[in-house]
PDB file of N, CA and C in Angstrom:
ATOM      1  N   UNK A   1     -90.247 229.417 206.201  1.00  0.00           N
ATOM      2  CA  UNK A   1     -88.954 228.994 206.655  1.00  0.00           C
ATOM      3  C   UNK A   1     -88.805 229.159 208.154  1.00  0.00           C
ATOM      4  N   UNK A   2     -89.224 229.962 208.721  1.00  0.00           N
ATOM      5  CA  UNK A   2     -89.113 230.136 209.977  1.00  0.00           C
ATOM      6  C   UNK A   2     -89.684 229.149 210.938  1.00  0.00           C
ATOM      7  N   UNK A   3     -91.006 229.119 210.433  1.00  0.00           N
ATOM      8  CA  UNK A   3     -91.249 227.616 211.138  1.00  0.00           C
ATOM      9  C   UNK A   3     -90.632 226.101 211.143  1.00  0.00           C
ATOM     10  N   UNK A   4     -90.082 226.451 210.079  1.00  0.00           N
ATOM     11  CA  UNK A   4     -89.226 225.210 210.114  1.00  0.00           C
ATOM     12  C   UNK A   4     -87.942 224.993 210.832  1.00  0.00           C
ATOM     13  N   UNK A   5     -87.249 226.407 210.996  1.00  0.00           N
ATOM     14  CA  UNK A   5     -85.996 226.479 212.231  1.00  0.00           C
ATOM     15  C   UNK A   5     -86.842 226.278 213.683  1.00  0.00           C
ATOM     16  N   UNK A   6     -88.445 226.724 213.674  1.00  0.00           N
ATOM     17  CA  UNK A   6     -88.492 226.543 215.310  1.00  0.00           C
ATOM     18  C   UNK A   6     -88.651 225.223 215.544  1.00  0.00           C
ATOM     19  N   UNK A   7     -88.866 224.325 213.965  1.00  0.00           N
ATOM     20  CA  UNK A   7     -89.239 223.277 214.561  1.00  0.00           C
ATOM     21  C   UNK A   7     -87.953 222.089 214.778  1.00  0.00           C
ATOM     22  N   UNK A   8     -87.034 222.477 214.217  1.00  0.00           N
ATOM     23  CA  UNK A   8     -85.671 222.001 214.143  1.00  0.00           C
ATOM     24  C   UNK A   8     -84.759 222.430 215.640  1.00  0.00           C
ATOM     25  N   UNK A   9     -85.168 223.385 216.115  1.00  0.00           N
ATOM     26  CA  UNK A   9     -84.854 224.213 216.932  1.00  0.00           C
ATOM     27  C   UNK A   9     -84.953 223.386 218.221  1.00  0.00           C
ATOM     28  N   UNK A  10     -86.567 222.943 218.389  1.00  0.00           N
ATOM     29  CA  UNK A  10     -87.142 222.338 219.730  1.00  0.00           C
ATOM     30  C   UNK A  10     -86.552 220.742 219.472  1.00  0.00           C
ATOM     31  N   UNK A  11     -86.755 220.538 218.456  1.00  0.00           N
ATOM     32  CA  UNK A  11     -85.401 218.486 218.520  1.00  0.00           C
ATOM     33  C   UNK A  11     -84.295 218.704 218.784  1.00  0.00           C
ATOM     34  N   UNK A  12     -83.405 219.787 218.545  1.00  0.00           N
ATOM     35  CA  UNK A  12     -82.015 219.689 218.624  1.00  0.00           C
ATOM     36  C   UNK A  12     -81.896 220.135 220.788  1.00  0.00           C
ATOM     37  N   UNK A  13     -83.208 220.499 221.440  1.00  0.00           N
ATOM     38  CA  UNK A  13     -82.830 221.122 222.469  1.00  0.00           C
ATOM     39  C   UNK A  13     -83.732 220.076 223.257  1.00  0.00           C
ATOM     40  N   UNK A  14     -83.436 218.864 222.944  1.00  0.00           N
ATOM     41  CA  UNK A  14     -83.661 217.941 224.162  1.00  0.00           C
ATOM     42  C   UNK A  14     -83.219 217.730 225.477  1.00  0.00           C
ATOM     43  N   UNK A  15     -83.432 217.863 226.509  1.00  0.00           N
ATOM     44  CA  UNK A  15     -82.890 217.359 227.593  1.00  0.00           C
ATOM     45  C   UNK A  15     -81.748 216.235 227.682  1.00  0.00           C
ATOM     46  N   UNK A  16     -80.702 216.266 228.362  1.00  0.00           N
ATOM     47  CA  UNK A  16     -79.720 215.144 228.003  1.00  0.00           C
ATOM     48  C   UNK A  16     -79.720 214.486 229.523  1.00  0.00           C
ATOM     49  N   UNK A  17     -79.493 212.996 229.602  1.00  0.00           N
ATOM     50  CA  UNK A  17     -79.510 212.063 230.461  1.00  0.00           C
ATOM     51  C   UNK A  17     -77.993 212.381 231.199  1.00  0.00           C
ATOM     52  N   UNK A  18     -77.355 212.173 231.769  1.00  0.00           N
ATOM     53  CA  UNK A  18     -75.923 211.613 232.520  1.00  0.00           C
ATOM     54  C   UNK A  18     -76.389 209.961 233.036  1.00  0.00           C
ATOM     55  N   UNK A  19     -75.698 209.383 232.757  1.00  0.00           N
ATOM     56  CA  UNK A  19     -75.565 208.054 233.382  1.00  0.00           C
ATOM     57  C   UNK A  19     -73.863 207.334 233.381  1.00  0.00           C
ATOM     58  N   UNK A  20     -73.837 207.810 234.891  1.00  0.00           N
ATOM     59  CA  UNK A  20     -72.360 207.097 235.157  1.00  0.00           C
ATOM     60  C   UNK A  20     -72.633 205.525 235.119  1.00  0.00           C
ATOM     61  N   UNK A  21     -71.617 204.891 235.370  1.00  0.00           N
ATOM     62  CA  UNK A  21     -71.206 203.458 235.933  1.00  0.00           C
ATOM     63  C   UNK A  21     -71.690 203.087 236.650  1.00  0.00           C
ATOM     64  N   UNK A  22     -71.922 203.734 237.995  1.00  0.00           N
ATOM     65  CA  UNK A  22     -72.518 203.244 239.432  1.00  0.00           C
ATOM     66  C   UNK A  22     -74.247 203.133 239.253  1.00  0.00           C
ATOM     67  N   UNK A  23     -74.657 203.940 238.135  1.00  0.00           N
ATOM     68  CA  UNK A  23     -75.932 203.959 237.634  1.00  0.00           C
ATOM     69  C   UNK A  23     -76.808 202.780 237.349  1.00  0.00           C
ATOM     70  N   UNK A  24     -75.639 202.360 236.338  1.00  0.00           N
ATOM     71  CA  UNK A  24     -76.274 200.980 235.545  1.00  0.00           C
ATOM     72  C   UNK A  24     -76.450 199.872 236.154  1.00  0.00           C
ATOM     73  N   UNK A  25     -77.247 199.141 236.236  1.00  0.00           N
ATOM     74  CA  UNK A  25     -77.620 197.820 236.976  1.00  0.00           C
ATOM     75  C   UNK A  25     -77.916 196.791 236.203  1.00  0.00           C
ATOM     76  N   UNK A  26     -76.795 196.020 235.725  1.00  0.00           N
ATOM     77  CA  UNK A  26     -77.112 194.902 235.025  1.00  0.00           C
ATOM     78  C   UNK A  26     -77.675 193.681 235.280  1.00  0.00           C
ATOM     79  N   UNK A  27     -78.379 193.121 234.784  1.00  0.00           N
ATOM     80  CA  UNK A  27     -79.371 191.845 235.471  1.00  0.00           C
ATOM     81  C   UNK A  27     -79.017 190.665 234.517  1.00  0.00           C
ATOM     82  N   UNK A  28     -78.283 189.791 235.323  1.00  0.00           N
ATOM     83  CA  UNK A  28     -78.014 188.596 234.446  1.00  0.00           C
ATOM     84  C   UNK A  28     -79.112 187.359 234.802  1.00  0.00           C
ATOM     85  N   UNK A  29     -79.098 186.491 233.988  1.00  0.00           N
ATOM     86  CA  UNK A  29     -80.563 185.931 234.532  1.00  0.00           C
ATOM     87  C   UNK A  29     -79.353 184.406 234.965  1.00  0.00           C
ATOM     88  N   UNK A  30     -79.785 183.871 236.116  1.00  0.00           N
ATOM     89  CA  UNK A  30     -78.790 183.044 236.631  1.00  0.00           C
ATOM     90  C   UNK A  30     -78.906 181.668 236.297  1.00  0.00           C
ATOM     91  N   UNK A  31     -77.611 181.047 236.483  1.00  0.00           N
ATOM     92  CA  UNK A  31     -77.832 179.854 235.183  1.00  0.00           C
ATOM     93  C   UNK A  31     -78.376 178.458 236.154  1.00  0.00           C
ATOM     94  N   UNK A  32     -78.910 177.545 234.786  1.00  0.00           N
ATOM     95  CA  UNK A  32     -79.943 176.699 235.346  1.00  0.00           C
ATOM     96  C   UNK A  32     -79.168 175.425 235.675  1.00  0.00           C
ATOM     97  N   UNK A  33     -79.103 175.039 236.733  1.00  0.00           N
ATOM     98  CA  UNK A  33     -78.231 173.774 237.029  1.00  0.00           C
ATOM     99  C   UNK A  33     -79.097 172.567 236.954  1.00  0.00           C
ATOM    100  N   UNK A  34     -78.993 171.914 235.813  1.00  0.00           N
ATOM    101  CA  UNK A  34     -79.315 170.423 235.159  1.00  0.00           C
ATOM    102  C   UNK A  34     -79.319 169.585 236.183  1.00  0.00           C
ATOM    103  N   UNK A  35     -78.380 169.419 237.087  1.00  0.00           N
ATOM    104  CA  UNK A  35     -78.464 168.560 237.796  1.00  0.00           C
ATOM    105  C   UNK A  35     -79.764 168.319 239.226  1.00  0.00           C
ATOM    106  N   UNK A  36     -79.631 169.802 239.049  1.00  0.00           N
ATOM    107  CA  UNK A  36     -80.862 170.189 240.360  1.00  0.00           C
ATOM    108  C   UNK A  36     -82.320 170.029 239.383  1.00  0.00           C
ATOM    109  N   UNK A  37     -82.838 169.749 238.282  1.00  0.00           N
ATOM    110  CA  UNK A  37     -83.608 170.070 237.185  1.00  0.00           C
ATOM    111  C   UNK A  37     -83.987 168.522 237.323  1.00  0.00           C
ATOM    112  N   UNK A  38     -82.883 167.659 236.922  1.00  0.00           N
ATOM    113  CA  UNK A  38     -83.464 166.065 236.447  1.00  0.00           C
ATOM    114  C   UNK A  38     -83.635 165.567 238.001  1.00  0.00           C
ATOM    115  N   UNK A  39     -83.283 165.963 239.059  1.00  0.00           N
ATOM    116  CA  UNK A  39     -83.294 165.358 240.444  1.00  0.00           C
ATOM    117  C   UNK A  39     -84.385 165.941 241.257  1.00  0.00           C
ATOM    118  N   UNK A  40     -85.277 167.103 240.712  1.00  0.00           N
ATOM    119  CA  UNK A  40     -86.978 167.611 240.719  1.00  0.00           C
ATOM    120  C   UNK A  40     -87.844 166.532 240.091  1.00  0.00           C
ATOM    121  N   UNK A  41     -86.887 166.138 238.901  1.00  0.00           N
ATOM    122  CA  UNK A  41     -88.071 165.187 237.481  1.00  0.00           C
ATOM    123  C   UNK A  41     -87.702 163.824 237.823  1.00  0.00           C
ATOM    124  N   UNK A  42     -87.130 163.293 238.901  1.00  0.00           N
ATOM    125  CA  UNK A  42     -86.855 162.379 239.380  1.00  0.00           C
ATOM    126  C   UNK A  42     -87.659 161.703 240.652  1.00  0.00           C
ATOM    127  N   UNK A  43     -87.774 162.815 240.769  1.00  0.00           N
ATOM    128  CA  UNK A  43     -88.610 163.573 242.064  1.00  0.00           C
ATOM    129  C   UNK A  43     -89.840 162.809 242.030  1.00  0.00           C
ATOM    130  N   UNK A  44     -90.326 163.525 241.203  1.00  0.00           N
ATOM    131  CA  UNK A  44     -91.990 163.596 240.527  1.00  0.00           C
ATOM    132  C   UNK A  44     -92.163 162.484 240.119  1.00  0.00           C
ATOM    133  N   UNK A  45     -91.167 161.765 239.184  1.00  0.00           N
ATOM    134  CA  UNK A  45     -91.470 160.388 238.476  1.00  0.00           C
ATOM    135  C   UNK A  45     -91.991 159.126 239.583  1.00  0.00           C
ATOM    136  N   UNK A  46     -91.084 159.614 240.597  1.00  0.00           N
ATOM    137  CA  UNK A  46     -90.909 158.536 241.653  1.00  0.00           C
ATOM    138  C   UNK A  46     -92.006 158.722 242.676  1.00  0.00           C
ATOM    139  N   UNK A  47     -93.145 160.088 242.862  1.00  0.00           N
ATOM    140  CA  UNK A  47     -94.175 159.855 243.543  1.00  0.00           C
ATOM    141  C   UNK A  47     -95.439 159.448 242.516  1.00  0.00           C
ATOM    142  N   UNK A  48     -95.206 160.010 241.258  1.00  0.00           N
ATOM    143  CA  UNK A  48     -96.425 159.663 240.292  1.00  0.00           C
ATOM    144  C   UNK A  48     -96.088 158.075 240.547  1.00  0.00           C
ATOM    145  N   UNK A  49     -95.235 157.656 240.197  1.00  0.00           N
ATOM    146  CA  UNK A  49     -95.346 155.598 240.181  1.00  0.00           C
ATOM    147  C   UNK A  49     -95.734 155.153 241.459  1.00  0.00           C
ATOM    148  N   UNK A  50     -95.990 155.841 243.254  1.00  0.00           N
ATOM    149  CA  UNK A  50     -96.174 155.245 243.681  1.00  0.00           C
ATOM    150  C   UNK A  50     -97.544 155.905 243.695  1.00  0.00           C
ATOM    151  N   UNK A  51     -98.076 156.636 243.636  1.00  0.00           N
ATOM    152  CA  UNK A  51     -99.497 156.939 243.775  1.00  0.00           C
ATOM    153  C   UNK A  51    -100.126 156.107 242.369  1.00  0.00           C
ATOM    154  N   UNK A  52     -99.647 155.800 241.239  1.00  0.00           N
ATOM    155  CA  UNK A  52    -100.052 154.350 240.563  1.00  0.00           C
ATOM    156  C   UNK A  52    -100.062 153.093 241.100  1.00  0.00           C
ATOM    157  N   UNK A  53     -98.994 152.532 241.635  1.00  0.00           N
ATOM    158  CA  UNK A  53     -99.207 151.339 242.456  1.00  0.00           C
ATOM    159  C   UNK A  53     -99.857 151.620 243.522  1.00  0.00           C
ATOM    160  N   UNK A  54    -100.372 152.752 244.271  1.00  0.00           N
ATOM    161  CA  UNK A  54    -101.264 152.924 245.062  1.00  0.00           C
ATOM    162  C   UNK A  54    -102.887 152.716 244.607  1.00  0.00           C
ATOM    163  N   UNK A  55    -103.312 153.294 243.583  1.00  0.00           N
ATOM    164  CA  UNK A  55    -104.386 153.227 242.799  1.00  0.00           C
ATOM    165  C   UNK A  55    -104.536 151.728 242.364  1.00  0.00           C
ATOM    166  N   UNK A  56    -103.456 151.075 241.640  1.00  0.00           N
ATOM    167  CA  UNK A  56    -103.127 149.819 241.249  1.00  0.00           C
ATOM    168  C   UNK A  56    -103.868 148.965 242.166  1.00  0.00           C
ATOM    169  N   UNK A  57    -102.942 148.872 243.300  1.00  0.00           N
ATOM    170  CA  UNK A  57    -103.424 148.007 244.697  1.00  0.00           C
ATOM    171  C   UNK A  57    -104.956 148.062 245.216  1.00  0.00           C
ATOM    172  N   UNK A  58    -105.124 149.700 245.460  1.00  0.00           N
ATOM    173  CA  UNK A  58    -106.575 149.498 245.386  1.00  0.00           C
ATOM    174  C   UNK A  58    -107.824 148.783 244.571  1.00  0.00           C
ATOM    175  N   UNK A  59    -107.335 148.833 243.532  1.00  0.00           N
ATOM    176  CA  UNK A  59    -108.551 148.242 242.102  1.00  0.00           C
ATOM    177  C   UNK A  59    -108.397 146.856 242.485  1.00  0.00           C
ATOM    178  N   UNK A  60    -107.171 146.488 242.303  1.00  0.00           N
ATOM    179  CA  UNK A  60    -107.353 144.857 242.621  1.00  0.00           C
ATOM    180  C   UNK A  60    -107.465 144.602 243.974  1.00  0.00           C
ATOM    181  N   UNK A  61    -107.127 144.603 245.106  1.00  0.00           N
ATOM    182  CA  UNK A  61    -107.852 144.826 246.513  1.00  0.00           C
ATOM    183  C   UNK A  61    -109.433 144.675 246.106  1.00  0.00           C
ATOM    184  N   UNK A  62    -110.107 145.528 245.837  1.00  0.00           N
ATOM    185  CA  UNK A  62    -111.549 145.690 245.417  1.00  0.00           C
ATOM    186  C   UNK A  62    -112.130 144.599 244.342  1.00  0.00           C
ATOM    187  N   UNK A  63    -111.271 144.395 243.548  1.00  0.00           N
ATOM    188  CA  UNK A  63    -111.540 142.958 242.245  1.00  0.00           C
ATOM    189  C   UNK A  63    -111.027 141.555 243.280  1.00  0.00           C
ATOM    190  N   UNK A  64    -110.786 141.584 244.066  1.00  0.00           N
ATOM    191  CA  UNK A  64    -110.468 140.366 245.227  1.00  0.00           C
ATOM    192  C   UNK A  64    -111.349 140.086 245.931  1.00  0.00           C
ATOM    193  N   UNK A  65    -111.571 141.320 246.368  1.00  0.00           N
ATOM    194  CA  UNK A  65    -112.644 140.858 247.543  1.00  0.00           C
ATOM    195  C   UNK A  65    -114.410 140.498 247.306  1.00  0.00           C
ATOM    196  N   UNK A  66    -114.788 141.479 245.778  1.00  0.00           N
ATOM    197  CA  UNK A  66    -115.566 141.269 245.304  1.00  0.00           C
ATOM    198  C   UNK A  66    -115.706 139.907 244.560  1.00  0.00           C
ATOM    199  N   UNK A  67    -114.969 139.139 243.966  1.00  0.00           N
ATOM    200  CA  UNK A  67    -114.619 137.834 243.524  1.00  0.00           C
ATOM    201  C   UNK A  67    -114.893 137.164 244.558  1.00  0.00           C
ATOM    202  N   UNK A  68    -114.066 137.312 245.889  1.00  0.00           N
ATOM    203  CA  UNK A  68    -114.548 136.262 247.119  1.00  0.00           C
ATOM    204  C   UNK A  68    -116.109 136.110 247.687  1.00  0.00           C
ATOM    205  N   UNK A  69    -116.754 137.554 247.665  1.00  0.00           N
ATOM    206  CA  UNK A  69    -117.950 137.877 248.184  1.00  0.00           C
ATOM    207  C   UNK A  69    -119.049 137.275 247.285  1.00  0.00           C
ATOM    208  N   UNK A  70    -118.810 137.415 246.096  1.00  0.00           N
ATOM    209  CA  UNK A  70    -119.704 136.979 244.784  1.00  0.00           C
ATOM    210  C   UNK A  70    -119.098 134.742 244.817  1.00  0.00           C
ATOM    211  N   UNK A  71    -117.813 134.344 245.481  1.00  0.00           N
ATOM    212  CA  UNK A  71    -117.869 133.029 244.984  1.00  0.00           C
ATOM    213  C   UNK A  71    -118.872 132.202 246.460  1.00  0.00           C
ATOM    214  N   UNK A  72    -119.061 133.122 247.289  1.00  0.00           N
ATOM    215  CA  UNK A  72    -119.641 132.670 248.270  1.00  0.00           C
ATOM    216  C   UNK A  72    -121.381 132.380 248.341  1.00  0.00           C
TER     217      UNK A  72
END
């Protein structure tokens, strides 16, 4: 029995925290504005299509000139 009060003894004699108000630091995670979101993906859409019509232009540029070089 005795060992069993020392061991009841040492849980009940934990160290205790204080934590006022000024302590706590709450972290809100800040909100995502949609509008700034689709006008990034607007963004992007609009350089991916011209680096396609860039690529585009090139291939046929190259299918042109090779057509002219080969009808000669």
């Amino acid at each position: 029995m005795s060992s069993e009060q020392s061991i009841n003894i040492k849980s009940i004699e934990t160290p205790t925290i204080d934590i006022t108000e000024n302590d706590v630091i709450v972290k809100t995670k800040p909100r995502v504005d949609i509008n700034h979101l689709l006008s990034k993906l607007r963004e992007k859409e609009k350089s991916q299509k011209k680096e396609n019509l860039f690529f585009f232009g090139l291939v046929g540029t190259v299918v042109i000139i090779t057509g002219i070089i080969a009808s000669l």
